[in-house]
Protein backbone atom coordinates (compact mmCIF):
# COMPACT_ATOMS: atom_id res chain seq x y z
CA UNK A 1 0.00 0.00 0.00
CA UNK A 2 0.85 3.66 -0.19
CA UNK A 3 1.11 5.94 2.48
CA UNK A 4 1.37 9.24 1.02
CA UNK A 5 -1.65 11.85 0.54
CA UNK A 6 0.58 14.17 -1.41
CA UNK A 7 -1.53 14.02 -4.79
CA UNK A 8 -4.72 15.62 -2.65
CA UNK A 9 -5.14 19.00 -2.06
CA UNK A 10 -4.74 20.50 1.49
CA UNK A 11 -8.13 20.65 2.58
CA UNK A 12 -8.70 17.32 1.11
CA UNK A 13 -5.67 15.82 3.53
CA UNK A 14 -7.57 17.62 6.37
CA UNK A 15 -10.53 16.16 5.95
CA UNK A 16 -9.03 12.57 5.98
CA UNK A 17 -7.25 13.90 8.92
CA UNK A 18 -10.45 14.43 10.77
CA UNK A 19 -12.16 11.01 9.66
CA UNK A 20 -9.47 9.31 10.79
CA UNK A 21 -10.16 10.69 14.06
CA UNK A 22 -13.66 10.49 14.46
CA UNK A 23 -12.89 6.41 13.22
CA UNK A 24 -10.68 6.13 16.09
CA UNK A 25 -12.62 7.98 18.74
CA UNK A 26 -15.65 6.14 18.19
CA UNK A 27 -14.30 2.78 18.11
CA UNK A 28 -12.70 3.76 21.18
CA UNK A 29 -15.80 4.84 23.06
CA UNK A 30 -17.22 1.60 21.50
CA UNK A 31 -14.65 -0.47 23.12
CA UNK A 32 -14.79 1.21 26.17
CA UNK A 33 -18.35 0.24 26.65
CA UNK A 34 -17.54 -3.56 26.21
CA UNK A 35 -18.23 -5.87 28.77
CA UNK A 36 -17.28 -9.12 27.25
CA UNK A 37 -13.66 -10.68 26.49
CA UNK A 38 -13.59 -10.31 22.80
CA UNK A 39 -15.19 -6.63 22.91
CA UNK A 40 -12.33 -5.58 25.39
CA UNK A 41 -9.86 -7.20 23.60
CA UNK A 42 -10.58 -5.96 20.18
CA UNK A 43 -8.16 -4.00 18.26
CA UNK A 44 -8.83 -1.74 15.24
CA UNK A 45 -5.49 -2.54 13.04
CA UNK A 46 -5.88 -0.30 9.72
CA UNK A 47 -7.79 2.25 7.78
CA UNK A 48 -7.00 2.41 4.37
CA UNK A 49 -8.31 4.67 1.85
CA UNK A 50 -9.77 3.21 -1.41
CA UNK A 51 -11.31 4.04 -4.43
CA UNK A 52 -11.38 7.12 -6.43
CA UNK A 53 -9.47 9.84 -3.47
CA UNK A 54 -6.32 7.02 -3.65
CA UNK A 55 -6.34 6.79 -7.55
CA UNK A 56 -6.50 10.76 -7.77
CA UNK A 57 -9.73 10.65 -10.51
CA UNK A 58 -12.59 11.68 -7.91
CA UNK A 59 -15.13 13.80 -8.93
CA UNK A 60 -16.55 16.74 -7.09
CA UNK A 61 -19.41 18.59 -9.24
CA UNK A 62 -21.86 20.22 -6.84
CA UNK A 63 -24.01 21.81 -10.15
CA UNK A 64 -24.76 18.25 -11.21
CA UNK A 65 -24.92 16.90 -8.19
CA UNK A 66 -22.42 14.35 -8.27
CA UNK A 67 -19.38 13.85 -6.08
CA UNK A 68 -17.11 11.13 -4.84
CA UNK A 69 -17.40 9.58 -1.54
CA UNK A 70 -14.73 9.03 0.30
CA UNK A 71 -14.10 5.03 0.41
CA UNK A 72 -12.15 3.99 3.42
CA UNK A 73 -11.98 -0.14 4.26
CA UNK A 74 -11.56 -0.50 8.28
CA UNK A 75 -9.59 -3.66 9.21
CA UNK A 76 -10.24 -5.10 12.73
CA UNK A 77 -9.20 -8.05 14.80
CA UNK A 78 -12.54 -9.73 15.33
CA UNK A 79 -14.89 -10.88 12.73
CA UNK A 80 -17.60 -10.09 16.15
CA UNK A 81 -16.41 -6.27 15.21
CA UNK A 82 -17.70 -5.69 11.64
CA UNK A 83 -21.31 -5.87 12.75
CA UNK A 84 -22.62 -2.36 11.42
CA UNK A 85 -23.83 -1.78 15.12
CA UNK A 86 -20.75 -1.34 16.63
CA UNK A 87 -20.14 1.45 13.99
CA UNK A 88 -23.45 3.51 13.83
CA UNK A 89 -22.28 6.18 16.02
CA UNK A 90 -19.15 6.77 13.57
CA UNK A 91 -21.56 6.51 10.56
CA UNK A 92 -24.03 9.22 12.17
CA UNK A 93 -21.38 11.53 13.18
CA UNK A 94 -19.73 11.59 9.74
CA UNK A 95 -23.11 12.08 7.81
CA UNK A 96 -23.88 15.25 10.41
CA UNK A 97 -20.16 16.04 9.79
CA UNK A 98 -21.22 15.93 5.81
CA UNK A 99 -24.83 17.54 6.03
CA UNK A 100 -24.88 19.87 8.99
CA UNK A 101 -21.57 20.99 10.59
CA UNK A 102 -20.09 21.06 6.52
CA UNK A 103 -16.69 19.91 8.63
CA UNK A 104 -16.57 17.75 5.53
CA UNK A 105 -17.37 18.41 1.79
CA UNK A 106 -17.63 14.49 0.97
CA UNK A 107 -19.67 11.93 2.23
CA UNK A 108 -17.89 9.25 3.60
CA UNK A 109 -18.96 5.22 2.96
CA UNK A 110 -16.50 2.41 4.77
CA UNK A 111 -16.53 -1.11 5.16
CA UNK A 112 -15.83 -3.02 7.99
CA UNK A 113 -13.45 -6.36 7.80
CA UNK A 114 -11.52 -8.43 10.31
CA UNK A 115 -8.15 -9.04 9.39
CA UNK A 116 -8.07 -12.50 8.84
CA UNK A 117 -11.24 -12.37 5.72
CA UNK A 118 -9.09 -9.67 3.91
CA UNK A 119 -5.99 -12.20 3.55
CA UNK A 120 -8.39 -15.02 3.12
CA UNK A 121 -9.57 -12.61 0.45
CA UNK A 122 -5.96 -11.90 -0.60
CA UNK A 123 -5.05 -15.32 -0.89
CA UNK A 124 -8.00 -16.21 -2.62
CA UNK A 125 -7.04 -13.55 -5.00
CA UNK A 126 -10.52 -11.21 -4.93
CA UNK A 127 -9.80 -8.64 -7.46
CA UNK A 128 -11.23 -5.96 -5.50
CA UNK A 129 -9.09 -6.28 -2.56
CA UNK A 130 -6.19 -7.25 -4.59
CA UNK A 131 -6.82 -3.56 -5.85
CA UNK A 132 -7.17 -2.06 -2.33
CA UNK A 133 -3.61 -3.39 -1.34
CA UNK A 134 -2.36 -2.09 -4.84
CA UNK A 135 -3.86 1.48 -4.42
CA UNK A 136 -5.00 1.76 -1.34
CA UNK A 137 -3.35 4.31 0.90
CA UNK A 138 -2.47 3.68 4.92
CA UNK A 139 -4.17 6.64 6.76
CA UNK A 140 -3.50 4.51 9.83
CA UNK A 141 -1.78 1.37 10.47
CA UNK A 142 -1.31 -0.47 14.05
CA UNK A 143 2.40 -2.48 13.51
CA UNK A 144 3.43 -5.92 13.07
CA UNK A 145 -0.19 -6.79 11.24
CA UNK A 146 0.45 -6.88 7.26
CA UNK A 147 -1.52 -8.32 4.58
CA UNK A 148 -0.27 -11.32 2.91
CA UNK A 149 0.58 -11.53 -0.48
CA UNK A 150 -1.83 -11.63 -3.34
CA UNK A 151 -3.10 -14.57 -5.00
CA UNK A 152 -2.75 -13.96 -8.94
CA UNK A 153 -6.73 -14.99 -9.74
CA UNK A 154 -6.83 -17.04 -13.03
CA UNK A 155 -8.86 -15.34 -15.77
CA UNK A 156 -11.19 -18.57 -16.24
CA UNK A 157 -11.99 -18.94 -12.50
CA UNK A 158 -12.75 -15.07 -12.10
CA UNK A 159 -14.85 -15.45 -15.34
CA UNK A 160 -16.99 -17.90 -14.58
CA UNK A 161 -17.64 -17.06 -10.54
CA UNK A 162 -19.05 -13.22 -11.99
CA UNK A 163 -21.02 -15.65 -14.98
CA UNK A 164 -22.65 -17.02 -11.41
CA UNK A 165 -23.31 -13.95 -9.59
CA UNK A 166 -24.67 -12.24 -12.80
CA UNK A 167 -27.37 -15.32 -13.27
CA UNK A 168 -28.06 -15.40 -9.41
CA UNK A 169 -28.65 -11.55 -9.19
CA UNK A 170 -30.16 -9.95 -12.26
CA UNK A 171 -33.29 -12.06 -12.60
CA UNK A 172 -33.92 -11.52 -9.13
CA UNK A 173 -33.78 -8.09 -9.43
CA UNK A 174 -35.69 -8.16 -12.39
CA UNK A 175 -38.35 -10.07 -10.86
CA UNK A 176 -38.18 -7.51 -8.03
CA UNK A 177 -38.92 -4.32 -10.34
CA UNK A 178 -41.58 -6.12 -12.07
CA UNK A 179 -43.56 -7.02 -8.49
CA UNK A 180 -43.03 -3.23 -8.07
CA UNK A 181 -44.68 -2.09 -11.17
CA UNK A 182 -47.41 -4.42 -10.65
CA UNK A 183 -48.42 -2.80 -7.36
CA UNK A 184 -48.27 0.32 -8.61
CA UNK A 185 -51.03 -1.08 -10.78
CA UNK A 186 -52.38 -2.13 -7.84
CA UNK A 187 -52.68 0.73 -5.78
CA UNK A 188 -50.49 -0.35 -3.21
CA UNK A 189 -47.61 2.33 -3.01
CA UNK A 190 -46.23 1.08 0.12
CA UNK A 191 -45.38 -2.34 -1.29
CA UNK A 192 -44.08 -1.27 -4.62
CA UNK A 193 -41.72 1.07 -2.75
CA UNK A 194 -39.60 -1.16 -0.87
CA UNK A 195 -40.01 -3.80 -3.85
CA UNK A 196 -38.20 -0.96 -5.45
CA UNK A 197 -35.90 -1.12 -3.05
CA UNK A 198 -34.85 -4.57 -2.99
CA UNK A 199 -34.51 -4.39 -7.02
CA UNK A 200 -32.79 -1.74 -6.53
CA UNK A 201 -30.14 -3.50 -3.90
CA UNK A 202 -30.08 -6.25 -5.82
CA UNK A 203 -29.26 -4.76 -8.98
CA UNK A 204 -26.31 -2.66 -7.48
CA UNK A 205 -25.24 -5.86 -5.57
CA UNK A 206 -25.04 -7.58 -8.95
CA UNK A 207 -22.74 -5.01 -10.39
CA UNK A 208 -20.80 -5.35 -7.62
CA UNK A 209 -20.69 -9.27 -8.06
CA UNK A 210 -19.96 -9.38 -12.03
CA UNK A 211 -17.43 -6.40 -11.22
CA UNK A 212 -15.59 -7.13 -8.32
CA UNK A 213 -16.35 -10.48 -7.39
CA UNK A 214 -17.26 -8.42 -4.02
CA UNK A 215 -20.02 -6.95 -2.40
CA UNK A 216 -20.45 -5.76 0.58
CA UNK A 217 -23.59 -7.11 2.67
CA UNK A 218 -25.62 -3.74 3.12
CA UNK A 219 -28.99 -2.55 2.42
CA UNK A 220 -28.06 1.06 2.05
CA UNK A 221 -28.77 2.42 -1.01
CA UNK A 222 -26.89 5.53 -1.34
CA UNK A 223 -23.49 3.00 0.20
CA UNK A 224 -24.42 0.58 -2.56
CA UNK A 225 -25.22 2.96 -5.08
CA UNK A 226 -21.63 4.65 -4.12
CA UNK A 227 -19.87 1.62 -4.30
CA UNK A 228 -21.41 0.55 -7.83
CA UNK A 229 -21.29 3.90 -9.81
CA UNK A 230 -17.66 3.55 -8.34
CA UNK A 231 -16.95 0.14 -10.41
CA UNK A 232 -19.11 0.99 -13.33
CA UNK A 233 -19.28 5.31 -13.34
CA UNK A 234 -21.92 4.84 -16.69
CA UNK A 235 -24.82 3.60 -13.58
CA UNK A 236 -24.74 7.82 -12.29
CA UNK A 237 -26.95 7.97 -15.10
CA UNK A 238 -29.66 6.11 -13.63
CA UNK A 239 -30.60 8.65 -11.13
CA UNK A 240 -30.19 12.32 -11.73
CA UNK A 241 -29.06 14.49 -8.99
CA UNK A 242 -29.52 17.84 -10.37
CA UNK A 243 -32.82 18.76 -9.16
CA UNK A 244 -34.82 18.41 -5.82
CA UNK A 245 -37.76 15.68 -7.23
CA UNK A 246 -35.22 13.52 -8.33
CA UNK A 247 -32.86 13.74 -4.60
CA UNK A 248 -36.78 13.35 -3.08
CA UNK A 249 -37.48 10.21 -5.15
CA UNK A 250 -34.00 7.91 -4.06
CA UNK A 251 -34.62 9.05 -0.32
CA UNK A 252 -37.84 7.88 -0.51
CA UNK A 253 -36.85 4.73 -1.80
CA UNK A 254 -33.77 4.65 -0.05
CA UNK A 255 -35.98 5.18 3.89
CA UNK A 256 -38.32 2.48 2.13
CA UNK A 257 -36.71 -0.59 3.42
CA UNK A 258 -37.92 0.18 6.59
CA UNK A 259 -40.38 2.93 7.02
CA UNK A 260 -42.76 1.57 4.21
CA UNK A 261 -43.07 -1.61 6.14
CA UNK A 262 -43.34 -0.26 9.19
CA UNK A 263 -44.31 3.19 9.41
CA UNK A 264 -47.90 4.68 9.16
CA UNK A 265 -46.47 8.10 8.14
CA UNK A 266 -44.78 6.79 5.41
CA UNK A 267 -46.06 8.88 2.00
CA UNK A 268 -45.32 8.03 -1.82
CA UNK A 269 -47.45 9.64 -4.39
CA UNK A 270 -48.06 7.38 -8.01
CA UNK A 271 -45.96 10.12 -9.79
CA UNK A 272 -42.90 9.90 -7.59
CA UNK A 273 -43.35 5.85 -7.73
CA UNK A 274 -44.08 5.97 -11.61
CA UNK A 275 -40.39 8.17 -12.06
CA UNK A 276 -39.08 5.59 -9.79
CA UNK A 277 -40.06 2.53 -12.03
CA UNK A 278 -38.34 4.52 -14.83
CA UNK A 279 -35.15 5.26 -13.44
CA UNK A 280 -35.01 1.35 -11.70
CA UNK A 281 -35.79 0.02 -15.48
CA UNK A 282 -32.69 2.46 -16.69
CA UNK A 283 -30.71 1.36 -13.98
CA UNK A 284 -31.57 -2.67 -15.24
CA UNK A 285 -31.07 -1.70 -18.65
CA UNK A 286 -27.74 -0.10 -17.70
CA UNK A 287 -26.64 -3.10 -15.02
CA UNK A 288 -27.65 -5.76 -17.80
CA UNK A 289 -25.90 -4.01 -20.37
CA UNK A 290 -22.51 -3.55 -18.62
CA UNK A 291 -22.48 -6.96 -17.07
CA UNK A 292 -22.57 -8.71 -20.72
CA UNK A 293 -19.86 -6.47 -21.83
CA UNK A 294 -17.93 -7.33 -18.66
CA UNK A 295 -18.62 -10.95 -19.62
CA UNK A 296 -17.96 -10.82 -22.90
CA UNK A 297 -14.78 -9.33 -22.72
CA UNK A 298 -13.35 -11.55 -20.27
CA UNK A 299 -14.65 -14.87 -22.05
C-alpha cells in the first residue's frame, strides 16, 4: 500500500485527517463500553483509503450533483467487530459532519473487515481487494499486522464465478422491479416502494458481483449505489441528482426498506413511484448491459 496523501489537495488531507479521528474515537468509546472478552480485547489494526481519493480521478461537481465519496476499508481483529452496530455512532457523526456541521465536503462510505477475511480474500485472489492493497493508501496502520501476499486470480476462475453472480442476481432483481410495477397497478404504493428497493439493492449488488467479485452485505442504497457507480461510473446515469424531485425520489426509496413496512407516516405519491419505475428500469437496462460487456470481454 501507499502511504502518502501528497496528490490531494490540502483541505482534502484535512478532511481525511479528521475522519481518521472520528474512526478512532468512536471505536474507542465503542470499546470502552464492552463488557465481554472479545469486545475488550478488540483492536482496530488499519484504515486504508480506497477508491477514487487514492487513484487521484474523484469527482466533485456540486451543479450536477455528483461527487465522490470518500471510500475507506476499516480492518479489525474480530470478525464479532464488523457488525454495522458497533459502527453507527461513527456513521451518524460523519453524515452530520457531511450535512450539517459542513466539517466535511464528501460523504464518507466504509466497510468493515476483520483481518483475517481480507488475507483469506488476498489469498484467494478477490480482485477488489487485490486492488485495495495495490492502491490503497495507509491513513493509519497499528504495527506488526500486514496483509499477505496476493493470489494472482486465473482469468477462467474469475470469469466464470461473476457468470454465477450475474445469473443469481439480475433475474432476481428483475423479478423484483416487475412485483413493483405491478403494485403500482395495484394501488399499493407502500409495497411497490420497498419492492423498489430490494430491485434496486439487488441490482447494485449484482454489479458489484460481475465487477468485483465483491459486495459488501448492506442494504443502504446511497453505500451501494456509491460503491457501484464507483466500479461501473456509466450507472450515475440512472438517477439524476440535479434537481430536488429527483434527490426526493431515491430518499424515498432509499428510507423504504424500513419505514414503508413499518411506518404509518410513510407517503409516496403514483408520480414519484411511476419516475421511480423509470429510473429502476434504466438502472436494469444499464446493469444488464454492462455486465454482458464485462462478460464478454473476459470470455
Amino acid at each position: 500500500m501507499h502511504t502518502g496523501l501528497d496528490h490531494l489537495p490540502q483541505s482534502k488531507q484535512r478532511e481525511l485527517g479528521h475522519v481518521v479521528r472520528v474512526l478512532i474515537e468512536e471505536f474507542e468509546a465503542a470499546h470502552a463500553m464492552g463488557t465481554t472478552k472479545w469486545k475488550k480485547a478488540g483492536r482496530l489494526f488499519k484504515l486504508v483509503l480506497y477508491g477514487s481519493y487514492a487513484r487521484g480521478d474523484w469527482v466533485d461537481d456540486p451543479v450536477g450533483g455528483y461527487q465522490s465519496d470518500y471510500d475507506i476499508l476499516i480492518v479489525v481483529n474480530d470478525e464479532r467487530l464488523t457488525q454495522f452496530e458497533f459502527w453507527s455512532a461513527a456513521d451518524d457523526r460523519l453524515m452530520r459532519d457531511t450535512t450539517i456541521t459542513n466539517v466535511l465536503s464528501a460523504p464518507v462510505n466504509f466497510i468493515v473487515h476483520s483481518l483475517s477475511d481480507v488475507n483469506r480474500q488476498l489469498e484467494k485472489g478477490s480482485p477488489f481487494f487485490v486492488d485495495i492493497v495495490e492502491q490503497g493508501i495507509a491513513l493509519y496502520e497499528a504495527e506488526g499486522f500486514p496483509f499477505v501476499q496476493p493470489r494472482e486470480l486465473p482469468p477462467e476462475e474469475a470469469l466464470a464465478e461473476a457468470r454465477k453472480y450475474f445469473d443469481e442476481w439480475f433475474p432476481s432483481a428483475e423479478a423484483f422491479l416487475q412485483n413493483a410495477l405491478d403494485n403500482i397497478d395495484r394501488k399499493r404504493p407502500k409495497e411497490a416502494a420497498f419492492l423498489f428497493h430490494q430491485s434496486v439493492e439487488r441490482f447494485y449488488h449484482c454489479i458489484l458481483l460481475v465487477f468485483r467479485l465483491y459486495s459488501p452485505k448492506s442494504h443502504r442504497l446511497r453505500f451501494l449505489r456509491s460503491q457501484a457507480e464507483l466500479a461501473v461510473p456509466e450507472l450515475a446515469a440512472a438517477w439524476p441528482r440535479g434537481d430536488r424531485f429527483s434527490r426526493r425520489c431515491f430518499e424515498l426509496i432509499r428510507q423504504a426498506y424500513v419505514n414503508a413496512r413499518y411506518s404509518p407516516h410513510f407517503e409516496i405519491t403514483d408520480e414519484e413511484l411511476r419516475w421511480i419505475g423509470e429510473r429502476v428500469s434504466e438502472l436494469k437496462l444499464l446493469v444488464e448491459s454492462a455486465c454482458e460487456s464485462h462478460l464478454k470481454t473476459n470470455d
